[in-house]
Protein backbone atom coordinates (compact mmCIF):
# COMPACT_ATOMS: atom_id res chain seq x y z
CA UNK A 1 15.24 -5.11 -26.25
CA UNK A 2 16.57 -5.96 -22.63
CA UNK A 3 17.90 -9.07 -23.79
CA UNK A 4 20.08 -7.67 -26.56
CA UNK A 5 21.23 -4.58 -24.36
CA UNK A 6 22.72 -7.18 -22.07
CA UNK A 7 25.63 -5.41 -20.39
CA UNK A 8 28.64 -6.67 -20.81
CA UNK A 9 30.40 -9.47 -18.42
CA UNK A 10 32.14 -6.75 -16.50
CA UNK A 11 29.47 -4.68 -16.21
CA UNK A 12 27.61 -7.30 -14.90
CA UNK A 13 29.69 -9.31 -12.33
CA UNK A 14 31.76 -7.74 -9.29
CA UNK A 15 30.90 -5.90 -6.91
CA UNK A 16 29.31 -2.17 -6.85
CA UNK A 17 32.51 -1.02 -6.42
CA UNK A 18 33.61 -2.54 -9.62
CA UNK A 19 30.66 -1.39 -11.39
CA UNK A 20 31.05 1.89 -10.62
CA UNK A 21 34.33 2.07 -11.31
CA UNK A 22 33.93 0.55 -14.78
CA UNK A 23 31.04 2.58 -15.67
CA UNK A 24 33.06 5.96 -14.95
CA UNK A 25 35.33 4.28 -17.59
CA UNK A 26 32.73 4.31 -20.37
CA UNK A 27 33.24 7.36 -23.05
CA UNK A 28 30.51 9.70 -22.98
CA UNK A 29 28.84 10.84 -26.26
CA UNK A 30 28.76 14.59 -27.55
CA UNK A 31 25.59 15.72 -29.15
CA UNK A 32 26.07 15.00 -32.32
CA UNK A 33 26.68 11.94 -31.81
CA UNK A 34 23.59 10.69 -29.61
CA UNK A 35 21.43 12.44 -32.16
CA UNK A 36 23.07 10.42 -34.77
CA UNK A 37 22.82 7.10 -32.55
CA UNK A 38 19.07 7.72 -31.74
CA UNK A 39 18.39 8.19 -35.55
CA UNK A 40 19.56 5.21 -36.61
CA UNK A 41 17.56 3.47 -33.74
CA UNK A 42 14.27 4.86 -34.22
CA UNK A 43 14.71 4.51 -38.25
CA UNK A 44 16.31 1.36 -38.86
CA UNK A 45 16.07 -0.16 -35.05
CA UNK A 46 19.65 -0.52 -34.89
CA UNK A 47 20.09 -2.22 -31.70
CA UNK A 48 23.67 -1.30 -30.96
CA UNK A 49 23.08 2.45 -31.54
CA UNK A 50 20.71 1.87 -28.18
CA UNK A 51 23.49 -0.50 -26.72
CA UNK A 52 25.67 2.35 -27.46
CA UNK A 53 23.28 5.08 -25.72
CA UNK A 54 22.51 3.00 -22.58
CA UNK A 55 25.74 2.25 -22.20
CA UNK A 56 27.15 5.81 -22.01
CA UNK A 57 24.22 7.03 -19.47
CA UNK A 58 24.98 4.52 -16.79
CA UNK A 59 26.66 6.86 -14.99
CA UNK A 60 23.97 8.96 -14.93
CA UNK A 61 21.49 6.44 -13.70
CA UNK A 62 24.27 5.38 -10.63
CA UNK A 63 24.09 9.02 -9.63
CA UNK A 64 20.40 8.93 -9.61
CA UNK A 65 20.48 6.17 -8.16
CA UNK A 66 22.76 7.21 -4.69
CA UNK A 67 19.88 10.26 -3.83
CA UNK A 68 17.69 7.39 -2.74
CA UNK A 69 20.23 5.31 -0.74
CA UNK A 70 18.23 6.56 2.57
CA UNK A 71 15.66 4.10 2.04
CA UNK A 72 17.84 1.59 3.51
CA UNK A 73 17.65 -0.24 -0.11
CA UNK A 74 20.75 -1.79 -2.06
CA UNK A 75 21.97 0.73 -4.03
CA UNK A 76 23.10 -2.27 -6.81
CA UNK A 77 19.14 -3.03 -6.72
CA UNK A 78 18.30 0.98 -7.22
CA UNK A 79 20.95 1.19 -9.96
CA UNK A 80 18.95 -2.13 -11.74
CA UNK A 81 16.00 -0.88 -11.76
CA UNK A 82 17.15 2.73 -12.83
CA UNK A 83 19.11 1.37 -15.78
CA UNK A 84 15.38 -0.45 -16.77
CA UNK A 85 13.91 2.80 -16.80
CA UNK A 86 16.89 4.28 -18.66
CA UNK A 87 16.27 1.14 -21.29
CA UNK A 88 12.25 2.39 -21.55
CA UNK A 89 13.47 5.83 -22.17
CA UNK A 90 15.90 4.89 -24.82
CA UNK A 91 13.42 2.70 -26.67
CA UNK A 92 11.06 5.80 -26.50
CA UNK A 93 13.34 8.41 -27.63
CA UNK A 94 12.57 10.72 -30.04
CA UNK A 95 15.62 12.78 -31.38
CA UNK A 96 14.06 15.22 -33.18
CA UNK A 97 12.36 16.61 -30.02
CA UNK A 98 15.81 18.49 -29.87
CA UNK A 99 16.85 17.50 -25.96
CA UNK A 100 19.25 15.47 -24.50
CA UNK A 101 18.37 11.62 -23.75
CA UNK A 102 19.77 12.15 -20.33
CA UNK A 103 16.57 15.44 -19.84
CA UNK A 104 14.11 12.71 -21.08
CA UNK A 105 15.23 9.82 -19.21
CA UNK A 106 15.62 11.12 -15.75
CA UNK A 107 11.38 10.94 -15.78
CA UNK A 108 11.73 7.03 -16.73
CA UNK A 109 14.56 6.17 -14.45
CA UNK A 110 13.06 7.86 -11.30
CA UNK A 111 10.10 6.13 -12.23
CA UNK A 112 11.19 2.21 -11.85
CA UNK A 113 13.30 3.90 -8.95
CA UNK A 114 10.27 5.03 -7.23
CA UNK A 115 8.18 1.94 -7.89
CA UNK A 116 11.05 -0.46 -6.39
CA UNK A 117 11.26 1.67 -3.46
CA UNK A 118 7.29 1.61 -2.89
CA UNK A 119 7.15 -2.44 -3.27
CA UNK A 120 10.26 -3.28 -1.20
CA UNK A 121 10.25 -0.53 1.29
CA UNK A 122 7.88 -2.17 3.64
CA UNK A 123 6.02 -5.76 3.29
CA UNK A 124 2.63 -3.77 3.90
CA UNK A 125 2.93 -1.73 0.33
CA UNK A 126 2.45 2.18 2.17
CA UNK A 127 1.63 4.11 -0.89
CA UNK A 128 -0.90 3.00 -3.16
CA UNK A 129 -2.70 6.34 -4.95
CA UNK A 130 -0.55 9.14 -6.69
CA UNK A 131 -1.42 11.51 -3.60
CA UNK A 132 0.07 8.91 -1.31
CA UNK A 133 3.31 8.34 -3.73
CA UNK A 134 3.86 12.13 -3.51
CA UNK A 135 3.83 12.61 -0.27
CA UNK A 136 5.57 9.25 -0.01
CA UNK A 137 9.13 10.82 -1.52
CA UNK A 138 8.48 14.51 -0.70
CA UNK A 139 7.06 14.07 3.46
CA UNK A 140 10.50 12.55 3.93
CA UNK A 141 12.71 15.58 3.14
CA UNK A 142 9.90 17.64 5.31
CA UNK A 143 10.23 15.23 8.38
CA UNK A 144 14.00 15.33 7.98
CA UNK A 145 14.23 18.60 8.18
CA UNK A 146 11.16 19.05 10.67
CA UNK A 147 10.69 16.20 12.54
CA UNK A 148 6.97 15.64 14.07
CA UNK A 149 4.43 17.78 12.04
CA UNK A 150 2.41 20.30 14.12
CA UNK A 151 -0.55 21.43 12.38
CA UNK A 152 0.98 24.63 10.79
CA UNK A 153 3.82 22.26 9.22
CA UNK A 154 1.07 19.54 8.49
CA UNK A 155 -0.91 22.75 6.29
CA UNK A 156 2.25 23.59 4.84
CA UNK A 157 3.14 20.31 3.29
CA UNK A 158 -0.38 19.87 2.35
CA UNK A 159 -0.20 23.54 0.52
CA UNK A 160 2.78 22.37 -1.15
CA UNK A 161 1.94 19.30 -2.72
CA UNK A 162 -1.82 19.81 -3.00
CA UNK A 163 -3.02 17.26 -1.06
CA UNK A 164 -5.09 16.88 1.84
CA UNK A 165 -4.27 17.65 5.75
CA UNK A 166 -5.46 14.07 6.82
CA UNK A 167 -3.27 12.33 3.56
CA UNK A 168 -0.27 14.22 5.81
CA UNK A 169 -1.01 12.75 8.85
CA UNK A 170 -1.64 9.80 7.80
CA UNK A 171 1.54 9.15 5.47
CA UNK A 172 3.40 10.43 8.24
CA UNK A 173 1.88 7.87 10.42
CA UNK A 174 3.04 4.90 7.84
CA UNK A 175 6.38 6.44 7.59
CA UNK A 176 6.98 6.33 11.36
CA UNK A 177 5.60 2.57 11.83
CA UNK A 178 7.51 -0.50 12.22
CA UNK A 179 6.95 -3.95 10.31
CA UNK A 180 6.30 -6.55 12.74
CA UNK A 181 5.70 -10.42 12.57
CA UNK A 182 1.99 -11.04 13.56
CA UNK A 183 2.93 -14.66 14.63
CA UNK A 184 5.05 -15.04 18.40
CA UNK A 185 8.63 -14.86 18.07
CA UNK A 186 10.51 -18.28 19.83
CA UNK A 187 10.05 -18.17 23.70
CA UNK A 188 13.31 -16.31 25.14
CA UNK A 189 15.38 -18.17 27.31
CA UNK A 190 13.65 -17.24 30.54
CA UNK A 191 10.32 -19.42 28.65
CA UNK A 192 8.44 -16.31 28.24
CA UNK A 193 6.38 -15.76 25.08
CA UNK A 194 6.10 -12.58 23.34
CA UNK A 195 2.55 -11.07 24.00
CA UNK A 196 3.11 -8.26 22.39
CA UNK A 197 2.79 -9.97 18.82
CA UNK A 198 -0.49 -9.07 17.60
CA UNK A 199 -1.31 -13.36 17.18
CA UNK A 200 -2.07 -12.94 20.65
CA UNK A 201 -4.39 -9.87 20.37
CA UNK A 202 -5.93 -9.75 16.76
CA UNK A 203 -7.46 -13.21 16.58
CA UNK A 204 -10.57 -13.58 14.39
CA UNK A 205 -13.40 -14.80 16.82
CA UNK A 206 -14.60 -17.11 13.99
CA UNK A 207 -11.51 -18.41 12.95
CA UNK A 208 -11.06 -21.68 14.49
CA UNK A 209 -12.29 -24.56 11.60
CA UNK A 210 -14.27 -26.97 13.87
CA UNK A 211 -16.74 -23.60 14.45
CA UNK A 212 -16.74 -22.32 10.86
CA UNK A 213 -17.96 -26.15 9.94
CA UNK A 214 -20.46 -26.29 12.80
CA UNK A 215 -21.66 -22.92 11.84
CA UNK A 216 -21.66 -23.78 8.01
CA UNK A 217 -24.04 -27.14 9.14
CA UNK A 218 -26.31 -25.09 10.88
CA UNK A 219 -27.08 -22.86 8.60
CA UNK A 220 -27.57 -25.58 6.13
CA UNK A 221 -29.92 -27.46 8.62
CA UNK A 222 -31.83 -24.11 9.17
CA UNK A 223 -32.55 -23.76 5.31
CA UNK A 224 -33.59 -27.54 4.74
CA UNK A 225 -35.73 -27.40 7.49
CA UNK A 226 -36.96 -23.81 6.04
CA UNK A 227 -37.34 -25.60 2.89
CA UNK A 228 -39.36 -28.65 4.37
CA UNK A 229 -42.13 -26.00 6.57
CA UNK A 230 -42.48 -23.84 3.21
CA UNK A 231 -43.33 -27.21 1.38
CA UNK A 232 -46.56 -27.68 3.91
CA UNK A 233 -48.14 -24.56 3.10
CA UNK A 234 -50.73 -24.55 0.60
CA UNK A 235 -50.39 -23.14 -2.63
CA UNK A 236 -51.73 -19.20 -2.26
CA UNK A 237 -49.48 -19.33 1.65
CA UNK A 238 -46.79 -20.41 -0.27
CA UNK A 239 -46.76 -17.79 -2.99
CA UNK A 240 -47.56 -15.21 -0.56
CA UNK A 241 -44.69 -15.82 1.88
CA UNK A 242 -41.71 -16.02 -1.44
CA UNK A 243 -43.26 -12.73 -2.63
CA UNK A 244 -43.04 -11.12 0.25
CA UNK A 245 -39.88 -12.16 2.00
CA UNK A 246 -38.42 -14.50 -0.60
CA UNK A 247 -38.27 -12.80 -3.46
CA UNK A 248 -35.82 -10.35 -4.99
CA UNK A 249 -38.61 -7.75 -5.59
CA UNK A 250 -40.62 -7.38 -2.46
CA UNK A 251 -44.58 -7.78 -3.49
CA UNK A 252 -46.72 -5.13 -1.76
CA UNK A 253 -50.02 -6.42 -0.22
CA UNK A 254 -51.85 -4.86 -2.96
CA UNK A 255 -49.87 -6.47 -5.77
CA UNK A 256 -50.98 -9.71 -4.23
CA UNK A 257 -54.23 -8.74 -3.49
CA UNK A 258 -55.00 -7.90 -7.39
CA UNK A 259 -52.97 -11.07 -8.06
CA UNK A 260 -56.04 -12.80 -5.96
CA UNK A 261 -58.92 -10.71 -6.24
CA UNK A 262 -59.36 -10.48 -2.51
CA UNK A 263 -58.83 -7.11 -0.31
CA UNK A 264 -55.07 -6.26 0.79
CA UNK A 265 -56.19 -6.72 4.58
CA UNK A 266 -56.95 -10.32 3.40
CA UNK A 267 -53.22 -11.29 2.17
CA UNK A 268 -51.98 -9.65 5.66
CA UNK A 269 -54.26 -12.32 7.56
CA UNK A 270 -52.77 -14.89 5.39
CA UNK A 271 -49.74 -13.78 5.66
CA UNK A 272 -49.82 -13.88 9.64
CA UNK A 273 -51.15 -17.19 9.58
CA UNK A 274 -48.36 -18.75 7.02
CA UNK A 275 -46.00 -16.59 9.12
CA UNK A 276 -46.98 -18.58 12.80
CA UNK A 277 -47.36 -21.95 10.94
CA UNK A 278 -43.66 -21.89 9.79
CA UNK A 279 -42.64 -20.80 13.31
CA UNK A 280 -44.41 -23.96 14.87
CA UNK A 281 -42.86 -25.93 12.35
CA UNK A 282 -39.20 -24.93 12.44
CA UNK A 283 -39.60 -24.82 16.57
CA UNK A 284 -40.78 -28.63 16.16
């Protein structure tokens, strides 16, 4: 359906200022007529009756699409993605509900809106649950107006959207931070480095490759070696030491002591002695 509602060549080329102007251009469509449009869509999937109805909306969606311009986004990107959600809402329209497209739509075209904000506001995506998304677009007009939250504000907001005091703090938190490079920025041209780029202060102690393979060998010589002083041990040692520190179900010393018909304080002794003989042998 997006392919066919293509909009025309000059809708689509120029710039915003072009758009808009040539959108303001388009004849809007009485009642009647939208009703009939969306009938003839959803019963015969006319594709130029919803050609037709996009078409006269896009003014709409540009006017949506300018109350979000503070989140230092293109508005030709907002307007995009709001004329997608206007397409879903078309598509989805059901006439005989007995309300304007443009009532039903405004849910669909905030929605991409809203979505394209949250990816592209930040690399580090800052809004994730529908708690977070809420306080995402509504902490905003509350900081505006507010600026840092005190802890009566901080209630207030949390009150008002239902959502918790710490959700507040912490959205406002994400809100107020900065995107920054974790890698050095060039020396300046005094040949300093930049120390304050978190390369220099969040390094993984285990990072570097040559001690992540020497680790990886040892380990792997600690379980052959494992391997080779669980081979000497005789049969009932053997058994003994996998059931009770090998195995995924820990054996009691009375499930091996029926297993044996000997007395529980007679699998501990061998147990201490298998114990000290792999010891000696992985010391060797």
């Amino acid at each position: 359906m997006t392919q066919a509602l293509a909009l025309p060549p000059n809708l689509s080329l120029g710039s915003i200022d072009d758009y808009m102007a040539a959108i303001s251009r388009l004849p809007r469509l009485e009642a009647e007529e939208e009703h009939a449009l969306a009938v003839r869509l959803r019963q015969e999937g006319d594709l130029d009756a919803a050609r037709q109805l996009v078409l006269a909306n896009l003014r709409f969606v540009a006017h949506v699409a300018r109350g979000y311009m503070g989140y230092g986004l293109p508005l030709p990107d907002l307007i995009q993605e709001g004329n997608i959600g206007l397409m879903k809402a078309v598509k989805r329209f059901d006439p005989e509900v007995g309300v304007r497209l443009v009532s039903f739509a405004v849910h669909w075209i905030k929605a991409e809106i809203h979505e394209y904000i949250i990816q592209n506001w930040r690399i580090v995506k800052v809004a994730t649950t529908k708690a977070q998304r809420k306080l995402f677009f509504n902490l905003r007009k509350h900081k505006d107006r507010l600026g840092w939250l005190n802890h009566e504000e901080a209630n207030t907001v949390a009150g008002e959207l239902g959502v918790d005091i710490d959700a507040v703090y912490e959205m406002e938190g994400r809100l107020s931070s900065q995107d920054m490079a974790f890698d050095a920025a060039d020396d300046n041209e005094d040949g300093e480095k930049d120390l304050a780029a978190p390369v220099h202060y969040l390094k993984q102690a285990n990072a570097d490759p040559a001690d992540l393979l020497e680790e990886y060998d040892w380990e792997r010589n600690e379980r052959q070696r494992l391997k080779r002083a669980i081979a000497q041990l005789d049969d009932r040692s053997r058994d003994i030491v996998r059931s009770r520190w090998l195995g995924e179900q820990k054996l009691t010393l009375h499930d091996l002591a029926a297993r044996y018909n000997v007395s529980a304080e007679r699998i501990r002794q061998l147990e201490n002695s298998a114990m000290k003989r792999l010891k000696q042998s992985m010391a060797d």
